[in-house]
PDB file of N, CA and C in Angstrom:
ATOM      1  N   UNK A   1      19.770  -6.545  -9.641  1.00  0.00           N
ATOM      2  CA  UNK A   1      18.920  -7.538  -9.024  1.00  0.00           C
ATOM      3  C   UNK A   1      17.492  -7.015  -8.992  1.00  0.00           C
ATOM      4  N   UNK A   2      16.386  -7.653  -9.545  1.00  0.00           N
ATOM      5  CA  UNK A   2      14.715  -7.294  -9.588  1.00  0.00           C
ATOM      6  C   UNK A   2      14.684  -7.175  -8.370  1.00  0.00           C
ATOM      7  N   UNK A   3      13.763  -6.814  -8.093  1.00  0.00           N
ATOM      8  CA  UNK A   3      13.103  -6.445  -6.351  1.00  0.00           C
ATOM      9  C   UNK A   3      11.907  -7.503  -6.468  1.00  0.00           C
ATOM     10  N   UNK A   4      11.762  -8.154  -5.551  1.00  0.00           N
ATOM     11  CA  UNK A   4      10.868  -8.806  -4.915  1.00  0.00           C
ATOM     12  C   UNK A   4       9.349  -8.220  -5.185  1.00  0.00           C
ATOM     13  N   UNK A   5       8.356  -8.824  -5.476  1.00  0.00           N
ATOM     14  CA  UNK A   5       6.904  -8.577  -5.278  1.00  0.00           C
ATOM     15  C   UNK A   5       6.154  -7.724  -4.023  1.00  0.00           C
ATOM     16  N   UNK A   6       5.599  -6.985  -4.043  1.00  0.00           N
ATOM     17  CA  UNK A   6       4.656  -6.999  -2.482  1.00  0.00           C
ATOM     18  C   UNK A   6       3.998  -7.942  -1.851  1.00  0.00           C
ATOM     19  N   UNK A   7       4.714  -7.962  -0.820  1.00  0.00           N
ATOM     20  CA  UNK A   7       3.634  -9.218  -0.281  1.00  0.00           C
ATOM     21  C   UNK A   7       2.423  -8.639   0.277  1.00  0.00           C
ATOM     22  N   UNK A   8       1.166  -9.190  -0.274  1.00  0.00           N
ATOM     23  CA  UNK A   8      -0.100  -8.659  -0.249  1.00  0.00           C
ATOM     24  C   UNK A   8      -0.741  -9.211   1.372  1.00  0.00           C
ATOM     25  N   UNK A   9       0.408  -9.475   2.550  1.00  0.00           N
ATOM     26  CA  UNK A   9      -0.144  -9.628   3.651  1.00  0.00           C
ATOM     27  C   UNK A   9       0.425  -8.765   4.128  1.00  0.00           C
ATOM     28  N   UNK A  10       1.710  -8.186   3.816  1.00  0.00           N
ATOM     29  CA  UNK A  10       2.136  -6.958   4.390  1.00  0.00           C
ATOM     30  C   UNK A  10       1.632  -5.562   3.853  1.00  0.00           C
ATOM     31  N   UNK A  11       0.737  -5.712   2.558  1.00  0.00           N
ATOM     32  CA  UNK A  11       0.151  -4.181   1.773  1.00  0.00           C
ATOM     33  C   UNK A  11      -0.898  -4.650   3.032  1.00  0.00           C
ATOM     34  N   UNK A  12      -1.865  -5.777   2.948  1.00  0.00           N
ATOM     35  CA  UNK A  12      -3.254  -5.535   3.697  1.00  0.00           C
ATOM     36  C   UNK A  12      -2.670  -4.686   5.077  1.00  0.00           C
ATOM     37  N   UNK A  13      -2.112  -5.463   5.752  1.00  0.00           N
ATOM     38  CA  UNK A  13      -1.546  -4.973   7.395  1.00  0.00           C
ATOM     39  C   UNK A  13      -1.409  -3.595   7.035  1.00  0.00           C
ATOM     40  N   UNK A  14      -0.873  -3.100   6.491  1.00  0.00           N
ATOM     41  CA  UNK A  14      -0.179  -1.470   6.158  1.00  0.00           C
ATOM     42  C   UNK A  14      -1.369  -0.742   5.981  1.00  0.00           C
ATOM     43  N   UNK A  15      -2.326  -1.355   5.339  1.00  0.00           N
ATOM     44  CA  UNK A  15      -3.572  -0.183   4.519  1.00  0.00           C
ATOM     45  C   UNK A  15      -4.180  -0.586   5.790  1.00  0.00           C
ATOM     46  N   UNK A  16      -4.263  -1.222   6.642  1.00  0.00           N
ATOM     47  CA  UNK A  16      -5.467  -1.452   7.316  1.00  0.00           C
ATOM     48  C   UNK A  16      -5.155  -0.092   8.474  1.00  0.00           C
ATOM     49  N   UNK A  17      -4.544  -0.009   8.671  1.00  0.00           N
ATOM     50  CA  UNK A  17      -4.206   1.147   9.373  1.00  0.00           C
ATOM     51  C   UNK A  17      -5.046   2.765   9.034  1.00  0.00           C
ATOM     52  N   UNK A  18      -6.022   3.811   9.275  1.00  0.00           N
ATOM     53  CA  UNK A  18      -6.552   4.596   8.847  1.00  0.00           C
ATOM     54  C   UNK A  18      -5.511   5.903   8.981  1.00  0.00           C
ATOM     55  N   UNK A  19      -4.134   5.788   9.626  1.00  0.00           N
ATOM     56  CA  UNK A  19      -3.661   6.877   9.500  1.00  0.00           C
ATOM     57  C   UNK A  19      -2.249   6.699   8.123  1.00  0.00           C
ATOM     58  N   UNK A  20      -1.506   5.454   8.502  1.00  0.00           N
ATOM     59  CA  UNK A  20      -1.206   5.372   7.175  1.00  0.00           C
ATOM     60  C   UNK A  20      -1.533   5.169   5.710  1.00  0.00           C
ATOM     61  N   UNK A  21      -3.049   5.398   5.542  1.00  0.00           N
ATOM     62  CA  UNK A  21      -3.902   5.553   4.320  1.00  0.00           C
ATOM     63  C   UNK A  21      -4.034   6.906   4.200  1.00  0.00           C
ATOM     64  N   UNK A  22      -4.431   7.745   5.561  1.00  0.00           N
ATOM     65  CA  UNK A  22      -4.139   8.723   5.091  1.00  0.00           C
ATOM     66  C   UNK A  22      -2.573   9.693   4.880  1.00  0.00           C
ATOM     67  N   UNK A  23      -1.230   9.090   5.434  1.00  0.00           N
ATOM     68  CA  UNK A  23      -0.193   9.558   4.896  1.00  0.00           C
ATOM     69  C   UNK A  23       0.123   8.911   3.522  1.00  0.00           C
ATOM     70  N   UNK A  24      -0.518   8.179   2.911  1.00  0.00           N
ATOM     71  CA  UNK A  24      -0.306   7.904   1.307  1.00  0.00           C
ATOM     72  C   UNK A  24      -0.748   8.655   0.582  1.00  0.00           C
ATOM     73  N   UNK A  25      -2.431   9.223   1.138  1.00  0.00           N
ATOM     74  CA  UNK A  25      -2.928   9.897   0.406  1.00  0.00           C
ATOM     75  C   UNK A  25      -2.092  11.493   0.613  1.00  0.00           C
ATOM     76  N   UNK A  26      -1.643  11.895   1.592  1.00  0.00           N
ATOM     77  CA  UNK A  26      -0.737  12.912   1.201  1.00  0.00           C
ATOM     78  C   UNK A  26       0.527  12.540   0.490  1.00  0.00           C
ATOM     79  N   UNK A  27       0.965  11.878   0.566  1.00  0.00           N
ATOM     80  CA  UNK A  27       2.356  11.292  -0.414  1.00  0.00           C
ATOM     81  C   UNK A  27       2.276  11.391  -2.081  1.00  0.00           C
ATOM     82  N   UNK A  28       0.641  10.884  -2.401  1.00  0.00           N
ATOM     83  CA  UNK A  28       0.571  10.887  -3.348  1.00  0.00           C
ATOM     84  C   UNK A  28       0.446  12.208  -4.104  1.00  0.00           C
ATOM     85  N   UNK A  29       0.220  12.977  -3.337  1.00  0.00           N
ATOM     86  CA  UNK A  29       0.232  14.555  -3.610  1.00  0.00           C
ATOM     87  C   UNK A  29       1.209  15.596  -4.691  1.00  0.00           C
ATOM     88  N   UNK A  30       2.204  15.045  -3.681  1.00  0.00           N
ATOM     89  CA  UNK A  30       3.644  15.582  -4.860  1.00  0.00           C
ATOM     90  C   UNK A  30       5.135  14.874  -4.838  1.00  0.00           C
ATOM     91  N   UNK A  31       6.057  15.656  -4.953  1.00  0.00           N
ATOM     92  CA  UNK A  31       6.919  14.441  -5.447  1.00  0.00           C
ATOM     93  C   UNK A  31       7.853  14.090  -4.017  1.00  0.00           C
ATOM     94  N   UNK A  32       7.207  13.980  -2.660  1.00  0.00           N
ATOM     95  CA  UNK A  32       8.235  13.278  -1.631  1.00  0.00           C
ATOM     96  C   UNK A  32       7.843  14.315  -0.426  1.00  0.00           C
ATOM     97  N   UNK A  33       8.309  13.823   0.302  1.00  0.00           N
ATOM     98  CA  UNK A  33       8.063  14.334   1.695  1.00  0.00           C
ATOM     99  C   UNK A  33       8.400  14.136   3.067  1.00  0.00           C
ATOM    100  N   UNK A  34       9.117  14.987   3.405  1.00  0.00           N
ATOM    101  CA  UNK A  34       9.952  14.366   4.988  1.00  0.00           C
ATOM    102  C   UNK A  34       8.918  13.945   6.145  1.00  0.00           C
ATOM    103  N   UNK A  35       9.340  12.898   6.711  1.00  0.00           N
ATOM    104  CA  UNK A  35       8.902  12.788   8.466  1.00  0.00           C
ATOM    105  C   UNK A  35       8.114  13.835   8.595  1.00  0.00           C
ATOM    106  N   UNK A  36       9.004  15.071   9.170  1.00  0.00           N
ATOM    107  CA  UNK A  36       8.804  16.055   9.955  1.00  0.00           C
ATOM    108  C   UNK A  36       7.612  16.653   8.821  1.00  0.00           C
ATOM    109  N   UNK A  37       7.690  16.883   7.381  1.00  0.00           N
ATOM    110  CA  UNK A  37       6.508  17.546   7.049  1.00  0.00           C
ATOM    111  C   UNK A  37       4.837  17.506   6.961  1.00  0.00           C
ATOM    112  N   UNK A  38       5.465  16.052   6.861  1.00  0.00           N
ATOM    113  CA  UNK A  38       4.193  14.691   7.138  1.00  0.00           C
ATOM    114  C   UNK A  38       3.338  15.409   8.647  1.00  0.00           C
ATOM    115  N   UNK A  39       4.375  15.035   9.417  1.00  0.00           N
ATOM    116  CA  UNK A  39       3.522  15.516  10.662  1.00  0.00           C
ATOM    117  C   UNK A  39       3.729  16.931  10.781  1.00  0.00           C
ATOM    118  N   UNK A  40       3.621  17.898  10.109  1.00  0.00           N
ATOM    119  CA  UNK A  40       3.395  19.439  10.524  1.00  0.00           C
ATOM    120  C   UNK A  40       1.781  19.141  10.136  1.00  0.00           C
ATOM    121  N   UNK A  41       1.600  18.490   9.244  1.00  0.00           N
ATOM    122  CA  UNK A  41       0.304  18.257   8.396  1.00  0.00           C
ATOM    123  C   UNK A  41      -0.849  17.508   9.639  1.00  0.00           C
ATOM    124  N   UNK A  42      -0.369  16.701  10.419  1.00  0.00           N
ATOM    125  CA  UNK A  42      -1.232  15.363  11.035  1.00  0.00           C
ATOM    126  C   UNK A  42      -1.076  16.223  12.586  1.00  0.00           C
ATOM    127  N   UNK A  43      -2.114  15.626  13.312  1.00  0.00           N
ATOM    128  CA  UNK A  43      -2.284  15.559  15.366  1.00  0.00           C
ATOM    129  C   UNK A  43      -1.586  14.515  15.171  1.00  0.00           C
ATOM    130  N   UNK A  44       0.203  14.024  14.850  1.00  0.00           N
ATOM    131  CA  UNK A  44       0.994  13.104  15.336  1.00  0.00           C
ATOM    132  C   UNK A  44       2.265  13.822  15.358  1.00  0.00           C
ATOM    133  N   UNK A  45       3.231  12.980  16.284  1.00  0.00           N
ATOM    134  CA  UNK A  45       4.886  13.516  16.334  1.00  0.00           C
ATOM    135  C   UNK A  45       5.219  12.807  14.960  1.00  0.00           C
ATOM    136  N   UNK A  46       6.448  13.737  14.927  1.00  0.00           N
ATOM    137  CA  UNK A  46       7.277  13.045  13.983  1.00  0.00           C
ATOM    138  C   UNK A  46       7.950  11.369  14.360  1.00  0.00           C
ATOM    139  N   UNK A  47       7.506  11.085  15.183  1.00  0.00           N
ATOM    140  CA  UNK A  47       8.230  10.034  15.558  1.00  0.00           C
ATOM    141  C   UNK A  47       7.189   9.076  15.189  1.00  0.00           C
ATOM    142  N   UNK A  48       5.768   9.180  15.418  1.00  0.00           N
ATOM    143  CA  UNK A  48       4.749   8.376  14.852  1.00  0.00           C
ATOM    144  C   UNK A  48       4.921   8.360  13.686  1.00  0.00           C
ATOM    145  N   UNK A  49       5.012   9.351  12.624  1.00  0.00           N
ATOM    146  CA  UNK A  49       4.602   9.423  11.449  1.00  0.00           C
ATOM    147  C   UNK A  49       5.808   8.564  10.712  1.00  0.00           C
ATOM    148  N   UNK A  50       7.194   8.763  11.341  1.00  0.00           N
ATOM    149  CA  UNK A  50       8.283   7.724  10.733  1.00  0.00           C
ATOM    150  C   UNK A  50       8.013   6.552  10.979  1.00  0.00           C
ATOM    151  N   UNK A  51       7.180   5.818  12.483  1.00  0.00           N
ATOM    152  CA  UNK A  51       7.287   4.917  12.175  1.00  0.00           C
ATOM    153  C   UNK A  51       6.009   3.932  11.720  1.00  0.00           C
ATOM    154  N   UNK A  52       4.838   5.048  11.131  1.00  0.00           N
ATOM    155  CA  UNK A  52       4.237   4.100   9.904  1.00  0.00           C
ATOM    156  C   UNK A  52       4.775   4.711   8.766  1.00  0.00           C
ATOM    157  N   UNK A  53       5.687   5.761   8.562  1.00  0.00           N
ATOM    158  CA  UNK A  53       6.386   5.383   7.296  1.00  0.00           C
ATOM    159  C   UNK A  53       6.949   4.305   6.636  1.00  0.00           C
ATOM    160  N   UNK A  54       7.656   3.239   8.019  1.00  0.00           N
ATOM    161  CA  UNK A  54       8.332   2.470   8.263  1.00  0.00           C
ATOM    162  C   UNK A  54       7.683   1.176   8.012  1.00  0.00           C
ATOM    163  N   UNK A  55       6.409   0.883   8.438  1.00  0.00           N
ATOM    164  CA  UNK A  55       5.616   0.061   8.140  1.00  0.00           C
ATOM    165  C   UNK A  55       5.047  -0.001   6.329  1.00  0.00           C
ATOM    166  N   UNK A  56       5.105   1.314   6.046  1.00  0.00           N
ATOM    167  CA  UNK A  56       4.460   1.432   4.739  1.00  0.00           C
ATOM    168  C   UNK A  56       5.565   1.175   3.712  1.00  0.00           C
ATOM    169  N   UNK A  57       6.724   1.356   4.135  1.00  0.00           N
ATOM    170  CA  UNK A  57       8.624   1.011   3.133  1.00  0.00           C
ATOM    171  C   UNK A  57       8.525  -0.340   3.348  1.00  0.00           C
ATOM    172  N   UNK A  58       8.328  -0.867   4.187  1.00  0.00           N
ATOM    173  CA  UNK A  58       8.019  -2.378   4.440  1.00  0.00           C
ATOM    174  C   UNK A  58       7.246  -3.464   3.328  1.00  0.00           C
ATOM    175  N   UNK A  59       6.303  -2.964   3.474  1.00  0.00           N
ATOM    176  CA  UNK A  59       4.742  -3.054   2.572  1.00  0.00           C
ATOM    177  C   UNK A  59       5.077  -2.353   0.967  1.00  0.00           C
ATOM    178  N   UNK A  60       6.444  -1.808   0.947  1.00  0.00           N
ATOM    179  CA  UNK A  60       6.737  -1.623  -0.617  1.00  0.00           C
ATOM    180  C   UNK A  60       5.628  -0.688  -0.930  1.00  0.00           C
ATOM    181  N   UNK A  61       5.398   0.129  -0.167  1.00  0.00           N
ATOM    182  CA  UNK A  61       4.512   0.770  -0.556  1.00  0.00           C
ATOM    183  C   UNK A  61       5.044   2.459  -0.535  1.00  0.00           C
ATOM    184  N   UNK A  62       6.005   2.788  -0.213  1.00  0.00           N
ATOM    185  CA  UNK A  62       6.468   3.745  -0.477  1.00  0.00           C
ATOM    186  C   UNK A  62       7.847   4.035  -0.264  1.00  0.00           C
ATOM    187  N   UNK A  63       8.737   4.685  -0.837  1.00  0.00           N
ATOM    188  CA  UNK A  63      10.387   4.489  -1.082  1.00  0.00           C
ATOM    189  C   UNK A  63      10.640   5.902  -0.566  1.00  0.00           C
ATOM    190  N   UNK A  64      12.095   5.639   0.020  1.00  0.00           N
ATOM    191  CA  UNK A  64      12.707   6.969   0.371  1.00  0.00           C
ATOM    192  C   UNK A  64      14.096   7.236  -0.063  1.00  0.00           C
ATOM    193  N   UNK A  65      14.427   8.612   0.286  1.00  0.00           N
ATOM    194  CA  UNK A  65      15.708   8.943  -0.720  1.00  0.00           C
ATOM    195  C   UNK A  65      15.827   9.934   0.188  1.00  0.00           C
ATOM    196  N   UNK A  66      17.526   9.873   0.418  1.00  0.00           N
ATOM    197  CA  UNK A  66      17.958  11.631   0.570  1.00  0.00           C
ATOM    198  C   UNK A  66      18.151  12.795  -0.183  1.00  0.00           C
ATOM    199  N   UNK A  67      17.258  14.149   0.389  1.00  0.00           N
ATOM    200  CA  UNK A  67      17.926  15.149  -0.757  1.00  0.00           C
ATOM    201  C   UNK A  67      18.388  16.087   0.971  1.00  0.00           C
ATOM    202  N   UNK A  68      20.097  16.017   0.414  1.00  0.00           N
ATOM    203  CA  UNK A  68      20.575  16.590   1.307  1.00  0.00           C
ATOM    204  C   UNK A  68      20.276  16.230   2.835  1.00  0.00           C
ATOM    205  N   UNK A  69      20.235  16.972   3.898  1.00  0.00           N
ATOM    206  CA  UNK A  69      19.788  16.780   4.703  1.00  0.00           C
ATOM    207  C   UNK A  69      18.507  15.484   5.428  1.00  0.00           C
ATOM    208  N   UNK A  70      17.635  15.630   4.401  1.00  0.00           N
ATOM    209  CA  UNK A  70      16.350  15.475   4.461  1.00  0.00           C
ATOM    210  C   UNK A  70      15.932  14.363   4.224  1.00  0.00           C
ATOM    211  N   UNK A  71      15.509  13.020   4.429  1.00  0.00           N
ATOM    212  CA  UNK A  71      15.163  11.876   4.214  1.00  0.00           C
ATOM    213  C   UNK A  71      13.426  11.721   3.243  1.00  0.00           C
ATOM    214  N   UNK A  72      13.320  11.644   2.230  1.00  0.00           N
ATOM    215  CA  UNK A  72      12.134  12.155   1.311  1.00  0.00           C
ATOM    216  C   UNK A  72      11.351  10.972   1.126  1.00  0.00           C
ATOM    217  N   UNK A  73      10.119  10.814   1.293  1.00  0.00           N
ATOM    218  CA  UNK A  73       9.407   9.597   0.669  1.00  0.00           C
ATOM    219  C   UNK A  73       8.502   9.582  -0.028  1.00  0.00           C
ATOM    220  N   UNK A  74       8.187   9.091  -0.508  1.00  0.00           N
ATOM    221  CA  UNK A  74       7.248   8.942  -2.054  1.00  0.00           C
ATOM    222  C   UNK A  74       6.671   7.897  -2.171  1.00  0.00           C
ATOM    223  N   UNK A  75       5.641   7.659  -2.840  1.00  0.00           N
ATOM    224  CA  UNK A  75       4.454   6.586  -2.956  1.00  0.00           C
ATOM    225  C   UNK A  75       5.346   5.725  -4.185  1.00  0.00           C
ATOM    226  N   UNK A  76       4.884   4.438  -4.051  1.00  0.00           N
ATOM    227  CA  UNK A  76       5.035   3.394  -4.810  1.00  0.00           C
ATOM    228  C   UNK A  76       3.835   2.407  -5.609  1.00  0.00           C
ATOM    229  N   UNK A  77       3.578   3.249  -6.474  1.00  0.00           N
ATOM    230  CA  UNK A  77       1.981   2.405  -6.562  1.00  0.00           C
ATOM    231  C   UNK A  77       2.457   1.009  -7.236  1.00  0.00           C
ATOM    232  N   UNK A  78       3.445   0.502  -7.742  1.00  0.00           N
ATOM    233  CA  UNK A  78       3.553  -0.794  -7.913  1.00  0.00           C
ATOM    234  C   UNK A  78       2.977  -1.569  -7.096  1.00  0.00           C
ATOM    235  N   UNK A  79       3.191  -1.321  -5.572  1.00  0.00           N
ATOM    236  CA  UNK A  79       3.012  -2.059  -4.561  1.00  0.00           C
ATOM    237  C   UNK A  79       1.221  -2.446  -4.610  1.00  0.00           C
ATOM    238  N   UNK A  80       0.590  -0.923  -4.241  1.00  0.00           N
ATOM    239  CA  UNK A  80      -0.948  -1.238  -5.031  1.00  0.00           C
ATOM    240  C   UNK A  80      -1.314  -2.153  -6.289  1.00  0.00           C
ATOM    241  N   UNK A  81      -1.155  -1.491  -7.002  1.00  0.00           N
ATOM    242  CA  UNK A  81      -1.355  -2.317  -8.426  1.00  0.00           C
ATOM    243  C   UNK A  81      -1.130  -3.446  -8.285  1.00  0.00           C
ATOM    244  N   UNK A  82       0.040  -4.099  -7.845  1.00  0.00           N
ATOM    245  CA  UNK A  82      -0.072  -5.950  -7.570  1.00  0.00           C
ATOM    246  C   UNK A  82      -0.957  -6.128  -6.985  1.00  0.00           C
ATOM    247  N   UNK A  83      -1.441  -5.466  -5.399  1.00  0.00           N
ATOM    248  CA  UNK A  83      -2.533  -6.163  -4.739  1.00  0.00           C
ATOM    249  C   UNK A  83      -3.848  -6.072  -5.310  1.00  0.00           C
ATOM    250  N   UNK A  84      -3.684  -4.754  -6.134  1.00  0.00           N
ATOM    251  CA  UNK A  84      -5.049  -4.916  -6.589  1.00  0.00           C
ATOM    252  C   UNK A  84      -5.512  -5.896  -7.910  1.00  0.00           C
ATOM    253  N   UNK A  85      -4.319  -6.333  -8.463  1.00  0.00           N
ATOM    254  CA  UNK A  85      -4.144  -7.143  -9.314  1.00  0.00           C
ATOM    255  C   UNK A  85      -5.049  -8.685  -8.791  1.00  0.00           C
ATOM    256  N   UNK A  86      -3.909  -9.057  -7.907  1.00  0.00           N
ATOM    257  CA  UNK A  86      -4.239  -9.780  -6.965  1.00  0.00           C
ATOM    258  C   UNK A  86      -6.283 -10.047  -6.566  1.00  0.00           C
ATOM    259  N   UNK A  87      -6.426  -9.121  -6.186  1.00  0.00           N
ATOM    260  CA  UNK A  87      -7.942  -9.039  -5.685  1.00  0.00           C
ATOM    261  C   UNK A  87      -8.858  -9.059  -7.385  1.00  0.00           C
ATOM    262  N   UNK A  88      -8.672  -8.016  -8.199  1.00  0.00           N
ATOM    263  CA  UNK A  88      -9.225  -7.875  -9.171  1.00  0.00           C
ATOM    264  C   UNK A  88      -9.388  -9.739  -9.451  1.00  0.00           C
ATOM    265  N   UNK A  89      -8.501 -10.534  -9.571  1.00  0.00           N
ATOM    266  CA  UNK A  89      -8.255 -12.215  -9.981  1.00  0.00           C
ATOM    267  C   UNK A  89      -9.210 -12.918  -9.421  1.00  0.00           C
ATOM    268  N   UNK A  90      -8.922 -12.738  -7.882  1.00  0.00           N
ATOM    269  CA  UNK A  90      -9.846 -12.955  -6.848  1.00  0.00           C
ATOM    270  C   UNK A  90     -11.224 -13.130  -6.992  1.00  0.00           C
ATOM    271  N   UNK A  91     -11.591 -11.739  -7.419  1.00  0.00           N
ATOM    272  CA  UNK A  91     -13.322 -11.201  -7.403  1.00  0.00           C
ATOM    273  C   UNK A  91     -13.575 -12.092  -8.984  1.00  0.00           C
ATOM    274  N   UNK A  92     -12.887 -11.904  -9.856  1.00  0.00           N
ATOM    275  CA  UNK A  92     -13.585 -12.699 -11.269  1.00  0.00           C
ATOM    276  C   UNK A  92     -12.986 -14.331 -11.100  1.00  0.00           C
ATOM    277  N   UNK A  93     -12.862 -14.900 -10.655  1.00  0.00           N
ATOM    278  CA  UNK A  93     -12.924 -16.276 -10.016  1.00  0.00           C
ATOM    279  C   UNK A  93     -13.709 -16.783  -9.260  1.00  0.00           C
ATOM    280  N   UNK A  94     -14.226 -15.541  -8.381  1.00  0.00           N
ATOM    281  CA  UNK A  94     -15.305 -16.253  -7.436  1.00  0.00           C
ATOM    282  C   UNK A  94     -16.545 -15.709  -7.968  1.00  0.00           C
ATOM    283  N   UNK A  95     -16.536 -14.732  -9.241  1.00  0.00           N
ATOM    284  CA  UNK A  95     -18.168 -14.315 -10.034  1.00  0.00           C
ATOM    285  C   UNK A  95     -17.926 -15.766 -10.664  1.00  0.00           C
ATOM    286  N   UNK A  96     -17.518 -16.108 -11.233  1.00  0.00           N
ATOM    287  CA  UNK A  96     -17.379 -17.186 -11.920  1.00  0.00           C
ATOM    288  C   UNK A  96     -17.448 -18.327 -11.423  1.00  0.00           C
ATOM    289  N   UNK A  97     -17.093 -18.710 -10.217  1.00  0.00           N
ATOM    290  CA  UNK A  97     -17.937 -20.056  -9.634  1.00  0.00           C
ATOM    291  C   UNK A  97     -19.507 -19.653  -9.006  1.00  0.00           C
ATOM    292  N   UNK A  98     -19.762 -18.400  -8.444  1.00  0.00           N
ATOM    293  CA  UNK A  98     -20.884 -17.974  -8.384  1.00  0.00           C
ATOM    294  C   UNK A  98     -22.048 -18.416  -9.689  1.00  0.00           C
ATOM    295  N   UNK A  99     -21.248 -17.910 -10.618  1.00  0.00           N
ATOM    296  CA  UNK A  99     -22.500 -18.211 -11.637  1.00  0.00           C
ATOM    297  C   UNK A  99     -22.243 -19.651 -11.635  1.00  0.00           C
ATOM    298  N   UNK A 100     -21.136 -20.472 -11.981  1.00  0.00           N
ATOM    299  CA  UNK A 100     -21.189 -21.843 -11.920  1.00  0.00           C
ATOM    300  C   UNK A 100     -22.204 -22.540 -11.042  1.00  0.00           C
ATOM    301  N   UNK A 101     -21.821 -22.383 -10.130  1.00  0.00           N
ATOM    302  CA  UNK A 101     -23.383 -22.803  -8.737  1.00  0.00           C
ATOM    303  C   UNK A 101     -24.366 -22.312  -8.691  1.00  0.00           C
ATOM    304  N   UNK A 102     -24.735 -20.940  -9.788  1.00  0.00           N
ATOM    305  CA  UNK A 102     -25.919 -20.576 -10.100  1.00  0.00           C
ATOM    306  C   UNK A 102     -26.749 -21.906 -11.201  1.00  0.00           C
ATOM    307  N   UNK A 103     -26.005 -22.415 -12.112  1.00  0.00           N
ATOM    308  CA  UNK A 103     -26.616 -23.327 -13.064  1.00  0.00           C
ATOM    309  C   UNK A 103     -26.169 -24.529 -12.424  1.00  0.00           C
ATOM    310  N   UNK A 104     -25.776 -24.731 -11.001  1.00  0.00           N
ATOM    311  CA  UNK A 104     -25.612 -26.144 -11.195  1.00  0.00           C
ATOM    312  C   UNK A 104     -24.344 -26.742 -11.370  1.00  0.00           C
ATOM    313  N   UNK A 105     -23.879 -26.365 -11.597  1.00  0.00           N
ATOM    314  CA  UNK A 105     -22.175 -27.102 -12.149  1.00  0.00           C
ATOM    315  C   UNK A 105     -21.453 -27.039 -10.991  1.00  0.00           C
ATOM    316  N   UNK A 106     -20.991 -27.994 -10.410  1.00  0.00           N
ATOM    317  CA  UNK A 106     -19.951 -28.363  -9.355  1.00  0.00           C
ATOM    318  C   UNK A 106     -18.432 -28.061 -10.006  1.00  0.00           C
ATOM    319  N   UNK A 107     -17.934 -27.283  -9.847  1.00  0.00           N
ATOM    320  CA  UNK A 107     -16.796 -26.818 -10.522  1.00  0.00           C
ATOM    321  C   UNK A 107     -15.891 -25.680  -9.260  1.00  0.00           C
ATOM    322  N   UNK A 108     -14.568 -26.001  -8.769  1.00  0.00           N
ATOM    323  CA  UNK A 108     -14.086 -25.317  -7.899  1.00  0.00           C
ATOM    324  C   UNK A 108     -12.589 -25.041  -8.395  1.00  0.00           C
ATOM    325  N   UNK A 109     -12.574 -23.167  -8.200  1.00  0.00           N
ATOM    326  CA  UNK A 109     -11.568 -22.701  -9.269  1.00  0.00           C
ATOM    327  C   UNK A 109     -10.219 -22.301  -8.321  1.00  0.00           C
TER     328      UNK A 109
END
């Protein structure tokens, strides 16, 4: 079964957050990373840091796996890449009625 899209109201909610931007940017680091290592790293408990992990698995924005013991998570840039997909569409649609209403042309895209 395909997996579902990101929904780009649950990536915004997730990124808007400044501490789970910065546990992506450690995620993206190497290949996975527990709760608990996450926060040896951060001024948060492990209990914070799982649960914007939790928010960010949500947001398809990062996947977890057991090795052994250890619950591991890892970045998902699919999840990015759609939204930024998304926005990239966005921004050249609205240069493009921009210039449209620059010459005049009533045209809405």
């Amino acid at each position: 079964m395909a997996e579902a899209h990101p929904d780009p109201d649950r990536v915004f909610a997730a990124l808007a957050d400044a501490r789970r931007r910065e546990l992506l940017e450690l995620l993206a680091r190497g290949p996975g990373a527990s709760a608990g290592g996450l926060a040896a790293m951060l001024p948060v408990s492990r209990q914070a840091v799982a649960q914007h992990l939790a928010v960010l698995e949500e947001a398809r924005l990062v996947t977890r796996r057991r090795s052994g013991r250890q619950v591991l998570f890892t970045v998902r840039p699919e999840g990015l890449i759609a939204t930024a997909g998304w926005l990239a569409a966005r921004a050249a649609a609205w240069e493009i009625q921009k210039f449209l209403t620059d010459q005049g042309k009533d045209t809405v895209l």
